[in-house]
C-alpha atoms as a PDB file:
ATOM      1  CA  UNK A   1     -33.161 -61.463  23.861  1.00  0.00           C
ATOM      2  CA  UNK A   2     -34.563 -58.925  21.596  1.00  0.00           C
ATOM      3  CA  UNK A   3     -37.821 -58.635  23.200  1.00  0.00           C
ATOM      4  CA  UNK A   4     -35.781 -57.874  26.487  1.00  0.00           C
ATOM      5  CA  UNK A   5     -34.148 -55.086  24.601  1.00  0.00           C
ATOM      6  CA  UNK A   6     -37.210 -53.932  23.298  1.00  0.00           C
ATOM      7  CA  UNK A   7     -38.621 -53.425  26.565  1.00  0.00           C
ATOM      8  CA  UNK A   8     -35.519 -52.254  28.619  1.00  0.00           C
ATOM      9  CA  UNK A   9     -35.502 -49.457  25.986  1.00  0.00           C
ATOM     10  CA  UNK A  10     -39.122 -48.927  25.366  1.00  0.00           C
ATOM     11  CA  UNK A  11     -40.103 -47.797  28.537  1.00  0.00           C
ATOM     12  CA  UNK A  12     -37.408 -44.933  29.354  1.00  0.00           C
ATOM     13  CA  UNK A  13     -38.052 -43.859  25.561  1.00  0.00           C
ATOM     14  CA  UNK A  14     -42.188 -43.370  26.524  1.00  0.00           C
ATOM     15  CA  UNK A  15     -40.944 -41.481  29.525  1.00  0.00           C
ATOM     16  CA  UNK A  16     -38.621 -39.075  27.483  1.00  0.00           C
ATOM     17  CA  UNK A  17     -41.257 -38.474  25.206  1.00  0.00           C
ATOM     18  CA  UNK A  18     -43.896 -37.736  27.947  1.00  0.00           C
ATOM     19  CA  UNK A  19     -41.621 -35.243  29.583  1.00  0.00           C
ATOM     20  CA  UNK A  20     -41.238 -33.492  26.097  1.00  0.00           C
ATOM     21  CA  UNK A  21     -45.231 -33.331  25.676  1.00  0.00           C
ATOM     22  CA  UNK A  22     -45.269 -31.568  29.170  1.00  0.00           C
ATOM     23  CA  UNK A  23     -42.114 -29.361  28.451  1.00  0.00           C
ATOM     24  CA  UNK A  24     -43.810 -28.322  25.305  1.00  0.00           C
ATOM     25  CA  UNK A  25     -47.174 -27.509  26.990  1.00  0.00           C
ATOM     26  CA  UNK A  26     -45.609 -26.051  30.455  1.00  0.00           C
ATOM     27  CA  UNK A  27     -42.046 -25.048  29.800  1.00  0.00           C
ATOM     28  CA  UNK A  28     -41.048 -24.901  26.217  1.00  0.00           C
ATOM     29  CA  UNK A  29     -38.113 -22.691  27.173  1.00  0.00           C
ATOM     30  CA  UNK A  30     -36.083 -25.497  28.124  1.00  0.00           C
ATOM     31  CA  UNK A  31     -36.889 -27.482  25.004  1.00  0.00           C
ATOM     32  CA  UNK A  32     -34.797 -24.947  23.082  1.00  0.00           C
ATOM     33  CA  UNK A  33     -31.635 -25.409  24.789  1.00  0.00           C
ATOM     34  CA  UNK A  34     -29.006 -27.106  23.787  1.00  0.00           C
ATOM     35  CA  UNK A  35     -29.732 -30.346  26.114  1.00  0.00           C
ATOM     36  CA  UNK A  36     -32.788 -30.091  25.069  1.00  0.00           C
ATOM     37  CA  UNK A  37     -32.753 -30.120  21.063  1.00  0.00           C
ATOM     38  CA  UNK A  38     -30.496 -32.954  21.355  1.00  0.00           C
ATOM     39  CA  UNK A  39     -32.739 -35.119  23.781  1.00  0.00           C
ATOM     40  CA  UNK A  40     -35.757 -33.757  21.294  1.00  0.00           C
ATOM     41  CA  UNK A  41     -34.208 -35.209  17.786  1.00  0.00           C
ATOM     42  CA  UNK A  42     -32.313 -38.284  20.148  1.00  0.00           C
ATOM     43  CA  UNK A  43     -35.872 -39.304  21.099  1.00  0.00           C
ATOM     44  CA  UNK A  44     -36.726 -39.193  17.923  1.00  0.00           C
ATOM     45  CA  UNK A  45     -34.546 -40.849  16.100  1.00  0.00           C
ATOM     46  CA  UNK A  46     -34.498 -43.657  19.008  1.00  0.00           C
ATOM     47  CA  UNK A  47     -38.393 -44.097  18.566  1.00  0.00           C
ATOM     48  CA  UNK A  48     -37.797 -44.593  14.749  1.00  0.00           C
ATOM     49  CA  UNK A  49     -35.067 -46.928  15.559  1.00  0.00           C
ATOM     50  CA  UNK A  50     -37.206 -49.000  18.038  1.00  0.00           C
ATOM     51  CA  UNK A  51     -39.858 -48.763  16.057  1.00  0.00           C
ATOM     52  CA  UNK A  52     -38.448 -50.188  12.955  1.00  0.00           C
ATOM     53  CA  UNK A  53     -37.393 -52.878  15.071  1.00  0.00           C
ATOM     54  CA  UNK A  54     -40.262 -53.413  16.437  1.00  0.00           C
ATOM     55  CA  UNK A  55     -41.930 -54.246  12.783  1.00  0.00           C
ATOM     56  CA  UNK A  56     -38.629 -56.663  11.697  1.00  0.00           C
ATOM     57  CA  UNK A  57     -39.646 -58.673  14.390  1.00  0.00           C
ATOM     58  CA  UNK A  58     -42.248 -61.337  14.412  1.00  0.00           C
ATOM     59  CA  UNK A  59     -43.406 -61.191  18.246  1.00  0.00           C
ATOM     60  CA  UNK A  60     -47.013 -61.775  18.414  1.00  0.00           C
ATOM     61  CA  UNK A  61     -47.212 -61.505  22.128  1.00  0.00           C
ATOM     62  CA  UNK A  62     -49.840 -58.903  23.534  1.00  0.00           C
ATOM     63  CA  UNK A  63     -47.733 -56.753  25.494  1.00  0.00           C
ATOM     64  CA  UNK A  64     -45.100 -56.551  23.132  1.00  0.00           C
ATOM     65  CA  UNK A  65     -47.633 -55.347  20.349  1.00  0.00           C
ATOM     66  CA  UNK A  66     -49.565 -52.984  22.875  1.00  0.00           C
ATOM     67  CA  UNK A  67     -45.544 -51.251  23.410  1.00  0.00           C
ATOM     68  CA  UNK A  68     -45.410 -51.409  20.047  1.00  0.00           C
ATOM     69  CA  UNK A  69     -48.298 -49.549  19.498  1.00  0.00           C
ATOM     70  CA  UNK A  70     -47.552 -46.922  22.454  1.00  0.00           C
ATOM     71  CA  UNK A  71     -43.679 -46.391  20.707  1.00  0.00           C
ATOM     72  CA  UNK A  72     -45.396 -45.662  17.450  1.00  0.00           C
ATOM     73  CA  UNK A  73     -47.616 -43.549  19.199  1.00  0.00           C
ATOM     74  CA  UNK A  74     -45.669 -41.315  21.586  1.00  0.00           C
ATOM     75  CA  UNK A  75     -42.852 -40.933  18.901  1.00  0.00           C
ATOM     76  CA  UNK A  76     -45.582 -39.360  16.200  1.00  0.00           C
ATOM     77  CA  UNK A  77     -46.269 -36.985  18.801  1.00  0.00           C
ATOM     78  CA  UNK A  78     -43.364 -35.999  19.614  1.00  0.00           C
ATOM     79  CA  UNK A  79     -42.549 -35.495  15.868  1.00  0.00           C
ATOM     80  CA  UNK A  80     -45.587 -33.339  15.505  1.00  0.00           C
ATOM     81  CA  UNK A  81     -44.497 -31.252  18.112  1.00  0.00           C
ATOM     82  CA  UNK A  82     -41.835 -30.732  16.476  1.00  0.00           C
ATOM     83  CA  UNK A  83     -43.472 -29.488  13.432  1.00  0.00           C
ATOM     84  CA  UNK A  84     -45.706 -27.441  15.512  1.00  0.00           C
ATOM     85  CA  UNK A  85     -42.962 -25.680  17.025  1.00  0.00           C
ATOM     86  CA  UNK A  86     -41.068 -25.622  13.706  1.00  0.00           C
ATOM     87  CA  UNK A  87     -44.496 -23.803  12.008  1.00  0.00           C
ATOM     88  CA  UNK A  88     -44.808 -21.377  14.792  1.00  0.00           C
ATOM     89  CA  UNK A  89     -41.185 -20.507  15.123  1.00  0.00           C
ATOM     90  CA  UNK A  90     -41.348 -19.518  11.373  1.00  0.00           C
ATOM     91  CA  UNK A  91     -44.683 -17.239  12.042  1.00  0.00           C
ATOM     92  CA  UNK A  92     -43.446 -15.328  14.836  1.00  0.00           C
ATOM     93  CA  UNK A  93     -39.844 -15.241  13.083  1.00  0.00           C
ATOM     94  CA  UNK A  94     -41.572 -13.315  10.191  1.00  0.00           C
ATOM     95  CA  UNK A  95     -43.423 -11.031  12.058  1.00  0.00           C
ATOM     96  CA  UNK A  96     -42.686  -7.170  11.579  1.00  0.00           C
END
């Protein structure tokens, strides 16, 4: 059951995340919305959450640790772009 969770929610969670890498590279105007901060930190928090998860459970399958690994993966990234955008909204905020 929980490995059919897992993977139900894994895979729309990777997609989010890859459309906020390419909204960050292509589009980043869009990121700063409303809808968009909210499906930012919702990712997230939902690839902590799965992620967490993920480690509780004792699944030694190789699929399940290869989405384990690409759920760690994706939500780093998207936390680092965070942080990037964080660091450079703080630069150009204090420019004259």
């Amino acid at each position: 059951m929980v490995k059919k969770l897992l993977a139900i929610t894994s895979i729309p969670l990777i997609v989010v995340h890859l459309f906020i890498l390419y909204f960050w590279i292509f589009d980043w105007e869009k990121l700063v919305t409303e809808v968009g901060l909210i499906s930012w930190i919702g990712s997230i928090l939902l690839g902590v959450i799965i992620y967490l998860v993920y480690r509780k459970s004792v699944i030694t399958e190789k699929g399940i640790i290869v989405s384990k690994r690409i759920v760690f993966a994706t939500t780093s990234i998207t936390i680092l772009l965070g942080v990037f955008a964080l660091i450079i909204e703080f630069i150009t905020s204090s420019m004259p």
